[in-house]
C-alpha atoms as a PDB file:
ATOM      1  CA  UNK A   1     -54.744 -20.008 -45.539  1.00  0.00           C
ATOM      2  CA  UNK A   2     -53.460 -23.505 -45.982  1.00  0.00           C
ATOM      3  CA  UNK A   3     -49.962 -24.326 -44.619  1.00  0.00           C
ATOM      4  CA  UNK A   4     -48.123 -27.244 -45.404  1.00  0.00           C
ATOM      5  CA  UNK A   5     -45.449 -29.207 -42.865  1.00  0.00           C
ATOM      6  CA  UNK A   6     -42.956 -30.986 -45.006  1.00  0.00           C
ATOM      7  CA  UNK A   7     -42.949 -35.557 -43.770  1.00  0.00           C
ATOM      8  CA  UNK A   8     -40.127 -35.884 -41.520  1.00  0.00           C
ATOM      9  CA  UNK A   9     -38.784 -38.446 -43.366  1.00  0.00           C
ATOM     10  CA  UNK A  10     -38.173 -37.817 -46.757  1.00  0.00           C
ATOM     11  CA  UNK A  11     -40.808 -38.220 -49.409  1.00  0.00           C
ATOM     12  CA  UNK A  12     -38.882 -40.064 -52.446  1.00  0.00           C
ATOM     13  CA  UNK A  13     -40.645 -36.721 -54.805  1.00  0.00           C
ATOM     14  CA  UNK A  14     -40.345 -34.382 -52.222  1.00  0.00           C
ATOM     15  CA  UNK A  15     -39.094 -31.355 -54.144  1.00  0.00           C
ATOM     16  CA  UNK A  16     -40.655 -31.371 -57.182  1.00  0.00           C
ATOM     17  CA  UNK A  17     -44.230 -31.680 -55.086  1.00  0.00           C
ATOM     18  CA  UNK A  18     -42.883 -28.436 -53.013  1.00  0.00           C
ATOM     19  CA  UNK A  19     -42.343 -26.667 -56.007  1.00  0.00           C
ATOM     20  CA  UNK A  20     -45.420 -27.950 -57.746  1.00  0.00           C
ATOM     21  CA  UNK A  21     -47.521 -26.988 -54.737  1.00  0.00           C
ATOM     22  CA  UNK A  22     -45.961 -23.446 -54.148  1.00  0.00           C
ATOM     23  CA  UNK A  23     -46.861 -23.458 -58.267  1.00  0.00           C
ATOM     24  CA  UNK A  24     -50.364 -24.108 -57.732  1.00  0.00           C
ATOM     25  CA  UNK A  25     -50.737 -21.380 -54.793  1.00  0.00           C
ATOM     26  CA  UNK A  26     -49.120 -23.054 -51.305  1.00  0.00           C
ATOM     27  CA  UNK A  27     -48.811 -20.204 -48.988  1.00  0.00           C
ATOM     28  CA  UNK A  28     -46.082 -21.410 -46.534  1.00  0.00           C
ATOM     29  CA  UNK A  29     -44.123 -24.655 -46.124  1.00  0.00           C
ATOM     30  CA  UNK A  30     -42.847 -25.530 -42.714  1.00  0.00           C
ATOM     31  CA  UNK A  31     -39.477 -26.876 -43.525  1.00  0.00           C
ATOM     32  CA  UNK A  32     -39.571 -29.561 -40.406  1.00  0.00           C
ATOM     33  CA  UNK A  33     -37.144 -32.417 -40.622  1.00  0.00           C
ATOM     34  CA  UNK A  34     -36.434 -33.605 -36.693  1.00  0.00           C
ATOM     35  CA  UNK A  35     -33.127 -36.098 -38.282  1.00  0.00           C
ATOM     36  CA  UNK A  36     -31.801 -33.799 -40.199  1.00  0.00           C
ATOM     37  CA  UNK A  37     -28.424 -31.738 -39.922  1.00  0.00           C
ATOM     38  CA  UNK A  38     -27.941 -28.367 -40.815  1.00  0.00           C
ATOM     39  CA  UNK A  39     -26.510 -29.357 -44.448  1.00  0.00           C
ATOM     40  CA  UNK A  40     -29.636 -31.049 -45.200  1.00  0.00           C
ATOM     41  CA  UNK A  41     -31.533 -27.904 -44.572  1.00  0.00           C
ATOM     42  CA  UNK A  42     -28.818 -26.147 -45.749  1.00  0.00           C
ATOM     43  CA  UNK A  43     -29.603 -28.616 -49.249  1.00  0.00           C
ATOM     44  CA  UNK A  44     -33.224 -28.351 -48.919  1.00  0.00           C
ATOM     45  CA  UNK A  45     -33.590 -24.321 -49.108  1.00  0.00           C
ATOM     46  CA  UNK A  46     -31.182 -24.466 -52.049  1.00  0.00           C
ATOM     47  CA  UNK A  47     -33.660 -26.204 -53.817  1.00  0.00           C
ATOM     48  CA  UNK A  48     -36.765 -24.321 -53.739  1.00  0.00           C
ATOM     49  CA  UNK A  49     -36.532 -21.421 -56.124  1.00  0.00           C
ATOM     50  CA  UNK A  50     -35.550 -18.014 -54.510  1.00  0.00           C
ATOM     51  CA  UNK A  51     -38.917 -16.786 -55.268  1.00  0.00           C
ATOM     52  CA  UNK A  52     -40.355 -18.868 -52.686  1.00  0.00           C
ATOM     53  CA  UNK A  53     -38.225 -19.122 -50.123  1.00  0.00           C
ATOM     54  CA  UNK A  54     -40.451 -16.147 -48.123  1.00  0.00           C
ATOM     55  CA  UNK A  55     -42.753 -18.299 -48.070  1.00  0.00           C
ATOM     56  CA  UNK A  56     -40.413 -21.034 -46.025  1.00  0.00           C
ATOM     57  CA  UNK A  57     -40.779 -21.053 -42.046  1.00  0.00           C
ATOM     58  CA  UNK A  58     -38.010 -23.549 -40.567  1.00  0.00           C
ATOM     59  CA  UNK A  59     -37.680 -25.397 -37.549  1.00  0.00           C
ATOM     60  CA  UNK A  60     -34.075 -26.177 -36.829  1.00  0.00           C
ATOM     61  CA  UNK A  61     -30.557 -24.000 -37.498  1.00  0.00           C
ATOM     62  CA  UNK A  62     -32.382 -20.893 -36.986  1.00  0.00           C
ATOM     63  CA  UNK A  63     -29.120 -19.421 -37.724  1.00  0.00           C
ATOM     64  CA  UNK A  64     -29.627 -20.178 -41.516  1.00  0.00           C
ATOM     65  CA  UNK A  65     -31.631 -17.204 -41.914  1.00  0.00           C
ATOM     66  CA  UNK A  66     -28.402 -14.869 -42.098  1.00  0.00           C
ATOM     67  CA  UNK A  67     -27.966 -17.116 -45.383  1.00  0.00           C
ATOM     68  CA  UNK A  68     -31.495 -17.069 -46.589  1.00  0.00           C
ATOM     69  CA  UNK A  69     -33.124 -13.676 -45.489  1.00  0.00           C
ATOM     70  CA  UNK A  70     -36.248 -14.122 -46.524  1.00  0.00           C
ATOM     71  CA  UNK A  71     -37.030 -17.251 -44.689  1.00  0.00           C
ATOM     72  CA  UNK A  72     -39.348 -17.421 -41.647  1.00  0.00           C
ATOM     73  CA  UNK A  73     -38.422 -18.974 -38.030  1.00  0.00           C
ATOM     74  CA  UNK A  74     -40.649 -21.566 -36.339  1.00  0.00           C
ATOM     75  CA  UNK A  75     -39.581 -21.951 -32.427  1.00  0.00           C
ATOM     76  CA  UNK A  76     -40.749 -25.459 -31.092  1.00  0.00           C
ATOM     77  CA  UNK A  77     -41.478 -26.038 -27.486  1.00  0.00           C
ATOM     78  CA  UNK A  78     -38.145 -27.270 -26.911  1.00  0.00           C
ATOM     79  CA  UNK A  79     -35.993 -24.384 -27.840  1.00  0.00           C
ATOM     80  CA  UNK A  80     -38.002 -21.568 -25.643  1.00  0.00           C
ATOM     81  CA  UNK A  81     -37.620 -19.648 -24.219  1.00  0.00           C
ATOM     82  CA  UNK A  82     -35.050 -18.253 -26.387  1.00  0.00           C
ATOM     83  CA  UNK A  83     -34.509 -14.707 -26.923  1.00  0.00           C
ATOM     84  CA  UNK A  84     -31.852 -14.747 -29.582  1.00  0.00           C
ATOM     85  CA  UNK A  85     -33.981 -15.669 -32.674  1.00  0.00           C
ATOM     86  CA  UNK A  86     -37.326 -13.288 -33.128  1.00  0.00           C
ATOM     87  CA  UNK A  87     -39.785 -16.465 -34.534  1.00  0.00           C
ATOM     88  CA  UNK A  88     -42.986 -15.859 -36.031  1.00  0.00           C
ATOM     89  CA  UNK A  89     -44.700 -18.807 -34.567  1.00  0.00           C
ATOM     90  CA  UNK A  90     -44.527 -22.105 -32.512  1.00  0.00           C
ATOM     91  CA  UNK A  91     -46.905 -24.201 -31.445  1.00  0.00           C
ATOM     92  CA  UNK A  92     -49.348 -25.372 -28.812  1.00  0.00           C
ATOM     93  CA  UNK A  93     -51.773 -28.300 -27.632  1.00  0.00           C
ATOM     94  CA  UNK A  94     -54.725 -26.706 -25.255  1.00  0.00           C
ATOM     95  CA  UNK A  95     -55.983 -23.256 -26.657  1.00  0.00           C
ATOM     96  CA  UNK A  96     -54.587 -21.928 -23.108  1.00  0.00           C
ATOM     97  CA  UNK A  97     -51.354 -22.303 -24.141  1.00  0.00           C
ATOM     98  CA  UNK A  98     -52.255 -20.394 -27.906  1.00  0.00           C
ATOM     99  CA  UNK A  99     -53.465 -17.807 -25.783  1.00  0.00           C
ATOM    100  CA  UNK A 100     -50.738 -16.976 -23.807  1.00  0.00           C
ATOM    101  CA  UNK A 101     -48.323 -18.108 -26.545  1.00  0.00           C
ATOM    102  CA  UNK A 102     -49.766 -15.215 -28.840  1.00  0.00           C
ATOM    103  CA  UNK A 103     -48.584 -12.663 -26.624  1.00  0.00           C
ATOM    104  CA  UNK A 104     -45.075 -13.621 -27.926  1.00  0.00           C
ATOM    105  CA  UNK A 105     -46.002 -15.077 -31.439  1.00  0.00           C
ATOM    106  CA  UNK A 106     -47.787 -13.455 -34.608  1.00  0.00           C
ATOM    107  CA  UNK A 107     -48.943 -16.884 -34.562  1.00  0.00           C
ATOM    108  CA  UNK A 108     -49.668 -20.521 -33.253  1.00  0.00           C
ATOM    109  CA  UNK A 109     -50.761 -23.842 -34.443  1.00  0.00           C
ATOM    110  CA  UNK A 110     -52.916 -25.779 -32.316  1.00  0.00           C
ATOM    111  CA  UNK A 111     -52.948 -28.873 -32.505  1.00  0.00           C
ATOM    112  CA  UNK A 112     -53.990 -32.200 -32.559  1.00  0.00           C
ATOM    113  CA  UNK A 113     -57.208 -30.874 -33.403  1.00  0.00           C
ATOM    114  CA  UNK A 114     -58.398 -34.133 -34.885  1.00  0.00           C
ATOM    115  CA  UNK A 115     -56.016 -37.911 -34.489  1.00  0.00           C
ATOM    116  CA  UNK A 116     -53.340 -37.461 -36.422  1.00  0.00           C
ATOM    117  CA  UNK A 117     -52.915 -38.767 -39.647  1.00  0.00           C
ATOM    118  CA  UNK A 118     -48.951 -39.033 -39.780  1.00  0.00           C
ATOM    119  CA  UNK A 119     -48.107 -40.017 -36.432  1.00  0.00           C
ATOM    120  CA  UNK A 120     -49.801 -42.978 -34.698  1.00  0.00           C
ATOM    121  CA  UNK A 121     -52.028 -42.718 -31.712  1.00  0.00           C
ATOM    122  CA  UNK A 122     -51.312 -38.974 -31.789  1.00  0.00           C
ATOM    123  CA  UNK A 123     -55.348 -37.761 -30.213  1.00  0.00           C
ATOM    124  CA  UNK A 124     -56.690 -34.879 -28.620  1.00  0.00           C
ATOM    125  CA  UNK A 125     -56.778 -34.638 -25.360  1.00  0.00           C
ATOM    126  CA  UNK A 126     -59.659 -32.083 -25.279  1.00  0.00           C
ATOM    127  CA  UNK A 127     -62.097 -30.174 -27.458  1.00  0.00           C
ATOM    128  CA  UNK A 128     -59.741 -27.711 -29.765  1.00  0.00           C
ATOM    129  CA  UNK A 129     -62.754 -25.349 -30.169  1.00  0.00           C
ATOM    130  CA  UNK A 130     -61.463 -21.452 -30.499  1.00  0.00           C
ATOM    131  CA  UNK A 131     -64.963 -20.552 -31.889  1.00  0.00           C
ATOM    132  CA  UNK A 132     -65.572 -18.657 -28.239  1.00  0.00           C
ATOM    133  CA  UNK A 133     -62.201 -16.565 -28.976  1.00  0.00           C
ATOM    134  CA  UNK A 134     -62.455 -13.341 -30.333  1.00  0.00           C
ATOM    135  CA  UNK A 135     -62.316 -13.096 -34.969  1.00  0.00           C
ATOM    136  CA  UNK A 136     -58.750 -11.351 -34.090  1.00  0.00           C
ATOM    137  CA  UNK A 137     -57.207 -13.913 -31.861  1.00  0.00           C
ATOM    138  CA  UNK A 138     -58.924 -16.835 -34.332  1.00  0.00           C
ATOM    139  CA  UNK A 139     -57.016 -15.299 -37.115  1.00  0.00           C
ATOM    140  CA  UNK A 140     -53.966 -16.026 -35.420  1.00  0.00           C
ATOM    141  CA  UNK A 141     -54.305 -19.526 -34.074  1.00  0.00           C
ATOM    142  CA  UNK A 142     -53.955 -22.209 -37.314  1.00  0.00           C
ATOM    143  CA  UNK A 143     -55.824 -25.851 -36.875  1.00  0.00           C
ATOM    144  CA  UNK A 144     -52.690 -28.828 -37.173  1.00  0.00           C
ATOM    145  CA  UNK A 145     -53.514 -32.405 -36.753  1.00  0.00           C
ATOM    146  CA  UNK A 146     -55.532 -34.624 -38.876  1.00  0.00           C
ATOM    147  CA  UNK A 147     -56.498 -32.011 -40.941  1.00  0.00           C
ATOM    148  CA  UNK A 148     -58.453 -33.806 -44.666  1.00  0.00           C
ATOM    149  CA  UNK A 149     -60.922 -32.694 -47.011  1.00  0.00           C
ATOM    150  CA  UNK A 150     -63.820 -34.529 -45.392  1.00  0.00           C
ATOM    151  CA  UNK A 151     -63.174 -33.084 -41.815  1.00  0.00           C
ATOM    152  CA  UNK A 152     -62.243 -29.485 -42.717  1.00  0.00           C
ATOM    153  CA  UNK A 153     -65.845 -28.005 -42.256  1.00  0.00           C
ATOM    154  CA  UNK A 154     -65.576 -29.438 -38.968  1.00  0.00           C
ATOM    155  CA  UNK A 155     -62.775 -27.332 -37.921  1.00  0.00           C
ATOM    156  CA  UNK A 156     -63.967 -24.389 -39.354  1.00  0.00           C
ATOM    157  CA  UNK A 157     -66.636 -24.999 -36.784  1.00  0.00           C
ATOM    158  CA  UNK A 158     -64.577 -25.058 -34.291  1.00  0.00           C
ATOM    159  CA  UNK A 159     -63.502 -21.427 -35.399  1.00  0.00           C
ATOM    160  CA  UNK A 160     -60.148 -21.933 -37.488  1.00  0.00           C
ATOM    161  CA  UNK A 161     -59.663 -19.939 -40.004  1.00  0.00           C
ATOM    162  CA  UNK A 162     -56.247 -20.952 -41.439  1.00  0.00           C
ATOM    163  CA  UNK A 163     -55.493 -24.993 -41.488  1.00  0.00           C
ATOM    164  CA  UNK A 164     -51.698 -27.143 -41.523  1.00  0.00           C
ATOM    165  CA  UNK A 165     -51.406 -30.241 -43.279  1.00  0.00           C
ATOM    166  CA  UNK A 166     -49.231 -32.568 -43.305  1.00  0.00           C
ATOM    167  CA  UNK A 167     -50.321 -36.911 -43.476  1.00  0.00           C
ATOM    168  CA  UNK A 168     -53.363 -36.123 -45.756  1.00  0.00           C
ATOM    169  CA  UNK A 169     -50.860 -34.568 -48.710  1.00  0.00           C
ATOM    170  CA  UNK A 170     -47.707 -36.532 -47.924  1.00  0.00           C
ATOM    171  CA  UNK A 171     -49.440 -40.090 -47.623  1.00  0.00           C
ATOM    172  CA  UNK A 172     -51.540 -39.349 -50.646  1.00  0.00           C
ATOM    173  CA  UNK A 173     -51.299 -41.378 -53.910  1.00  0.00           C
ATOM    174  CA  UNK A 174     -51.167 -37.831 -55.804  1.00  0.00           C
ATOM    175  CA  UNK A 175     -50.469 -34.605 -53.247  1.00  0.00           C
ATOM    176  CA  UNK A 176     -51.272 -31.847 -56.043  1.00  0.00           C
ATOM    177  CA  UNK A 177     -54.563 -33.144 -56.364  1.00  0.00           C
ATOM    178  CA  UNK A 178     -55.057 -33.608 -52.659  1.00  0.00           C
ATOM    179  CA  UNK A 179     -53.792 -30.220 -51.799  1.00  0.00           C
ATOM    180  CA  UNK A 180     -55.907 -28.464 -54.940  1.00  0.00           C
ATOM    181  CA  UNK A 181     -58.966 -30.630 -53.289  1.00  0.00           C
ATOM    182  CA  UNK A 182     -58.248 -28.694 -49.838  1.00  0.00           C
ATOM    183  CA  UNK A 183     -58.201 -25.531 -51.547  1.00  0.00           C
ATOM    184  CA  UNK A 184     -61.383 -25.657 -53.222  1.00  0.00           C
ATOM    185  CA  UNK A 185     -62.530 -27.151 -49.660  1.00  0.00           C
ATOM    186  CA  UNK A 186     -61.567 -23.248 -48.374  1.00  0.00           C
END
């Protein structure tokens, strides 16, 4: 599976690359905008056609789901514990911290598992290996950080299964063609 994390600053062709990628077979966008306010997402879901929005997980005003059903939450490290919204996944930076965040979460991204390519100076601290873990536990744990064409048989080494993207499609002279490379790169 490839999953895509929308720039957190806008991208001047941001929705009409969403809808071109969920066109050519994106499985999930993370809708995660730190600056944004709740109209923005609020703006943002409204765009994507209906037929997609399942495939949506978002990161802020978790309350929005009421609105848009079909959407998925994403809890970041700053809003847990919470027990009022029932996310899907969050995320994690040692694969100590996947493992004990699974028993809570269908899933977790893991990450940086290479230097970022989006955020400056954002490294690993440690080996992101999860090839040791067992094929059930892999499925569940999805490779962020640094994530390209040229690096991705690395971290299927490594054991991932599923990868997030994020710099390499967003900082790319032409995103469909980046993203369709990483698919054939699967």
């Amino acid at each position: 599976m490839l999953v895509l994390f929308t720039p957190e600053q806008d991208h001047p062709q941001e929705m009409e690359i969403v809808c071109a990628l969920f066109e050519a077979g994106l499985e999930r966008l993370h809708l995660r905008k730190p600056g944004a306010t709740k109209n923005d997402y609020k703006a943002y879901l409204n765009a994507i056609p209906t037929e997609h929005l399942h495939r949506v997980y978002i990161h802020q005003y978790h309350d929005l789901k009421e609105e848009f059903p079909t959407i998925h939450l994403h809890l970041r490290n700053q809003d847990l514990p919470n027990e009022h919204f029932k996310a899907k996944t969050t995320g994690a930076h040692s694969v100590e911290e996947a493992l004990e965040k699974l028993k809570s979460f269908e899933e977790v991204y893991l990450s940086p598992v290479f230097p970022s390519i989006s955020k400056d100076g954002y490294k690993r601290k440690e080996n992101l290996s999860i090839q040791h873990l067992d094929t059930n536990l892999r499925q569940r744990i999805i490779a962020l950080g640094g994530i390209h064409p040229e690096n991705l048989s690395n971290a299927k080494e490594f054991g991932f299964h599923h990868f997030a993207v994020l710099g390499c499609i967003w900082q790319s002279a032409h995103p469909l063609q980046s993203f369709k490379q990483l698919q054939n790169t699967l």
